[in-house]
C-alpha atoms as a PDB file:
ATOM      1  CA  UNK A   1      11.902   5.346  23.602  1.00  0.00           C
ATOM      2  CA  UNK A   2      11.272   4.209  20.567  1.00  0.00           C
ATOM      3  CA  UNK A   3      13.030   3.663  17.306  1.00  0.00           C
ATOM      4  CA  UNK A   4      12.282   6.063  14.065  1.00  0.00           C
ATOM      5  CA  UNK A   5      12.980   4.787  10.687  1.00  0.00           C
ATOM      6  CA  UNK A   6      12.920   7.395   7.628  1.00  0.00           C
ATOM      7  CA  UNK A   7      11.657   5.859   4.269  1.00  0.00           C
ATOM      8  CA  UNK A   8      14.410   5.582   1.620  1.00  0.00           C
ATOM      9  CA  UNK A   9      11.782   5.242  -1.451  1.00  0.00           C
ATOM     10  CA  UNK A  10      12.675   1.316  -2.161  1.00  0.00           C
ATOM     11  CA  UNK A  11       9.157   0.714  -3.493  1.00  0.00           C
ATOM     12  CA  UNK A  12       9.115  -2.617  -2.706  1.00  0.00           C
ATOM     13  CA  UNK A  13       5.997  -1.907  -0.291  1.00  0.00           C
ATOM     14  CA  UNK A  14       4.324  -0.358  -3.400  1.00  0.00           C
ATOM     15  CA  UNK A  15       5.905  -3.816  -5.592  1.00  0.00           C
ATOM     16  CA  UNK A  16       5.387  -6.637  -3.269  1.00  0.00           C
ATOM     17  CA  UNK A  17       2.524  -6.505  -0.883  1.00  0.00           C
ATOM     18  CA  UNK A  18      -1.026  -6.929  -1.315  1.00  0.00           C
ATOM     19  CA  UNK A  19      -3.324  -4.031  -1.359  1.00  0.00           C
ATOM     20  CA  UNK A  20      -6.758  -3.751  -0.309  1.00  0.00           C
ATOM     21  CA  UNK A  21      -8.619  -0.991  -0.806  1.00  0.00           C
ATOM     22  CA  UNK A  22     -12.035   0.284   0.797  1.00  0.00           C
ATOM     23  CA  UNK A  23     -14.682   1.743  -1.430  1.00  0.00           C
ATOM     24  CA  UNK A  24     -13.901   5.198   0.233  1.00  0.00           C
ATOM     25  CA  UNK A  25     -10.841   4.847  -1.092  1.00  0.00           C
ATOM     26  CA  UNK A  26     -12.202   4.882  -4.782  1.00  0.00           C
ATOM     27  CA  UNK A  27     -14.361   7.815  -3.822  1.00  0.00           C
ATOM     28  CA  UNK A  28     -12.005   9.782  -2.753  1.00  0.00           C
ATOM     29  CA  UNK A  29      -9.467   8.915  -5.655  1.00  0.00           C
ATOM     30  CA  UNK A  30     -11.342   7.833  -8.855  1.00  0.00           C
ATOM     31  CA  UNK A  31      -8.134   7.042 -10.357  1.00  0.00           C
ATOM     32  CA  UNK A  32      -8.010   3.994  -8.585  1.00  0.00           C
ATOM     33  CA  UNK A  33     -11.393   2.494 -10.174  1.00  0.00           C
ATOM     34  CA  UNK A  34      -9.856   1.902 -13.241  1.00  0.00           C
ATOM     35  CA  UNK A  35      -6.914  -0.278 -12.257  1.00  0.00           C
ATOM     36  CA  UNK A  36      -8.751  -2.072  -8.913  1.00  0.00           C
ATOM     37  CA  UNK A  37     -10.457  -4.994  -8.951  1.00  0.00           C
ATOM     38  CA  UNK A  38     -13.781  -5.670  -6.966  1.00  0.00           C
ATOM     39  CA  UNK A  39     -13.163  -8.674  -4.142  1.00  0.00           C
ATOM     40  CA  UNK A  40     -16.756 -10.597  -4.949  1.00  0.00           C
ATOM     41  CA  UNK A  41     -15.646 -13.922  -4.652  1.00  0.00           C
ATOM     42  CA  UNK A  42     -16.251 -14.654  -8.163  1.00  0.00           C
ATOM     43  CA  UNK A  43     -19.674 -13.441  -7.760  1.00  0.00           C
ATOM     44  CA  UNK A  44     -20.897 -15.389  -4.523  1.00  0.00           C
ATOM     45  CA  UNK A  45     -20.001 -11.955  -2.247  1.00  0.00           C
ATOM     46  CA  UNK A  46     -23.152  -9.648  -1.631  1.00  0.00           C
ATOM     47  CA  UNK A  47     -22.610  -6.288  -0.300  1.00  0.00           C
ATOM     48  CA  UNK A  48     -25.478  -4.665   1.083  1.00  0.00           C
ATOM     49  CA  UNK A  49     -23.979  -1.284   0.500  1.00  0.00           C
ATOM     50  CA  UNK A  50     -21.274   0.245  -1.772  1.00  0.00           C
ATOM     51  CA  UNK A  51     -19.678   1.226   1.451  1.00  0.00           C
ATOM     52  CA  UNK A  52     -18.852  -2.525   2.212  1.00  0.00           C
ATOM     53  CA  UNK A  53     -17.254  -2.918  -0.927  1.00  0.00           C
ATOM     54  CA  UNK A  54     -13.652  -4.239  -1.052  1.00  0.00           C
ATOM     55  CA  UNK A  55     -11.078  -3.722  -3.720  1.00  0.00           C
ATOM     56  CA  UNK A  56      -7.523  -5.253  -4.567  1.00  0.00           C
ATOM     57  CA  UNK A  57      -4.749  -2.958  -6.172  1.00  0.00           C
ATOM     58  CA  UNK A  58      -2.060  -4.779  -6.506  1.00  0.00           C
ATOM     59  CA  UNK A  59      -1.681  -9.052  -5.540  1.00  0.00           C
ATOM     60  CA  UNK A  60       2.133  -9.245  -5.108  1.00  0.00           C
ATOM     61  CA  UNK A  61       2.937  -7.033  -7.809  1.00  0.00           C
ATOM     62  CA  UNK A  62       3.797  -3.735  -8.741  1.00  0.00           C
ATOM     63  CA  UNK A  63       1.067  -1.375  -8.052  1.00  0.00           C
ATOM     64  CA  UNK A  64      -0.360   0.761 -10.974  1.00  0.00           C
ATOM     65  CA  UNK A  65      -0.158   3.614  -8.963  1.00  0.00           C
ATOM     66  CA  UNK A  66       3.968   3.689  -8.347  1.00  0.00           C
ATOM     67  CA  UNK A  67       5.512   6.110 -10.747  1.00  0.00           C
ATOM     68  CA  UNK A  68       8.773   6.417 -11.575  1.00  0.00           C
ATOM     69  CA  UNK A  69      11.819   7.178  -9.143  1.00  0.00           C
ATOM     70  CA  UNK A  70       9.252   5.020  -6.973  1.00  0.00           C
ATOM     71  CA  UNK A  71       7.055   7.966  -6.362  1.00  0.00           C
ATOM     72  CA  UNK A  72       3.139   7.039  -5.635  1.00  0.00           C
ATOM     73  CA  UNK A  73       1.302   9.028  -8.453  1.00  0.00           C
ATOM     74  CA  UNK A  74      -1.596   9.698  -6.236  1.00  0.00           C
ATOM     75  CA  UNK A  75       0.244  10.062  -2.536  1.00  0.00           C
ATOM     76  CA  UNK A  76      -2.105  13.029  -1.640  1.00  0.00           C
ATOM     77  CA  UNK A  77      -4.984  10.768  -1.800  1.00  0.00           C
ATOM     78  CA  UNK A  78      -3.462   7.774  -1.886  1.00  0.00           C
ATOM     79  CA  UNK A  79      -5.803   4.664  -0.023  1.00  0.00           C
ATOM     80  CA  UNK A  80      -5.912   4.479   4.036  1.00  0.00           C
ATOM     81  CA  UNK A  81      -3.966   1.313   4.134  1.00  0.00           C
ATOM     82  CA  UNK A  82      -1.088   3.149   2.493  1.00  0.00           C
ATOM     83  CA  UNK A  83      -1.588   6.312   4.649  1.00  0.00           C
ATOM     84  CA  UNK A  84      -0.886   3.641   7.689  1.00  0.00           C
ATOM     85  CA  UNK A  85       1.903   1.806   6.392  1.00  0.00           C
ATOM     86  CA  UNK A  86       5.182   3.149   8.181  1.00  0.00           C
ATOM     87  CA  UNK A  87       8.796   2.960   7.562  1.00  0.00           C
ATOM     88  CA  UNK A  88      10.581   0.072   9.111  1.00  0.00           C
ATOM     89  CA  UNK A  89       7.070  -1.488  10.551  1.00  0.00           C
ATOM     90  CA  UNK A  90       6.916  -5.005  10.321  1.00  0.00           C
ATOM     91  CA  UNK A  91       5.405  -5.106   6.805  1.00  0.00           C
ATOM     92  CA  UNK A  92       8.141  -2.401   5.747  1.00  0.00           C
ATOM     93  CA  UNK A  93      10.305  -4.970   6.615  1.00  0.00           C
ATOM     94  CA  UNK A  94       8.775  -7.863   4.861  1.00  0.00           C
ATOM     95  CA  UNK A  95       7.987  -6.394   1.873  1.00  0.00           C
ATOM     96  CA  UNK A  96      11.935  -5.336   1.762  1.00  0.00           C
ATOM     97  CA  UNK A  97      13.100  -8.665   2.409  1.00  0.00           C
ATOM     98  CA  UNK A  98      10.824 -10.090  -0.494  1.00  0.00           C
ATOM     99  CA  UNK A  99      12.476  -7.832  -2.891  1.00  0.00           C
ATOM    100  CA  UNK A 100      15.841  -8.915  -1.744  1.00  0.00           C
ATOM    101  CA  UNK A 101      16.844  -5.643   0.116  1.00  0.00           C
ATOM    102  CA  UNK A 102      18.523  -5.412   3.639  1.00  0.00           C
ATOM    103  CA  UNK A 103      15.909  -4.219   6.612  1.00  0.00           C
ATOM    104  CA  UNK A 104      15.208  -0.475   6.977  1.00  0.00           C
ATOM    105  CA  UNK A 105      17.866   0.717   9.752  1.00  0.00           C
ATOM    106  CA  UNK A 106      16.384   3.289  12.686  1.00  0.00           C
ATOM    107  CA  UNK A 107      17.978   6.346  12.234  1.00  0.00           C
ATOM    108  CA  UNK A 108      20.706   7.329  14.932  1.00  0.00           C
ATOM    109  CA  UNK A 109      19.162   8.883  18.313  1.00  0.00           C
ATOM    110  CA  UNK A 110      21.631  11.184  19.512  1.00  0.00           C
ATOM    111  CA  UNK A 111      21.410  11.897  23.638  1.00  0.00           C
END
């Protein structure tokens, strides 16, 4: 059986981690063009498509998109690698020991 963890809206995977974003993810939420920034290498990256493009959100800091009460401002469309992140994963966990918080407890199983 497995352990299940229930988010307590810390924020610090929205403050602390880096995001990368697909270029799907800008299609389907063109909010995000404005405040991501195209991964080209300074220039020497060539995609052949728009579809390989890559895009960073946030580099360790707080991303654009947290609003306040740490609330995502775009959750229902919010990028895929946001959709997969999971309460008390292993990133959940880094990202709340970078901000200085205690790890994410699994809720109590009862038998």
């Amino acid at each position: 059986m497995s352990e299940s963890y229930e988010c307590d809206r810390c924020g610090a995977c929205c403050q602390s981690l880096i995001i990368e974003i697909d270029h799907i993810d800008v299609v389907r939420e063109p909010k995000l063009l404005s405040v991501a920034r195209l991964m080209d290498g300074n220039g020497k990256i060539q995609y052949e498509s728009e579809w390989e493009k890559q895009y960073s959100l946030a580099c360790g800091s707080r991303c654009p998109m947290l609003g306040d009460g740490n609330l995502c401002s775009i959750y229902p469309s919010r990028p895929n690698v946001c959709v997969a992140m999971e309460a008390g994963d292993e990133q959940c966990q880094m990202a709340r020991g970078m901000m200085g918080l205690s790890p994410l407890l699994p809720l109590e199983t009862t038998p």
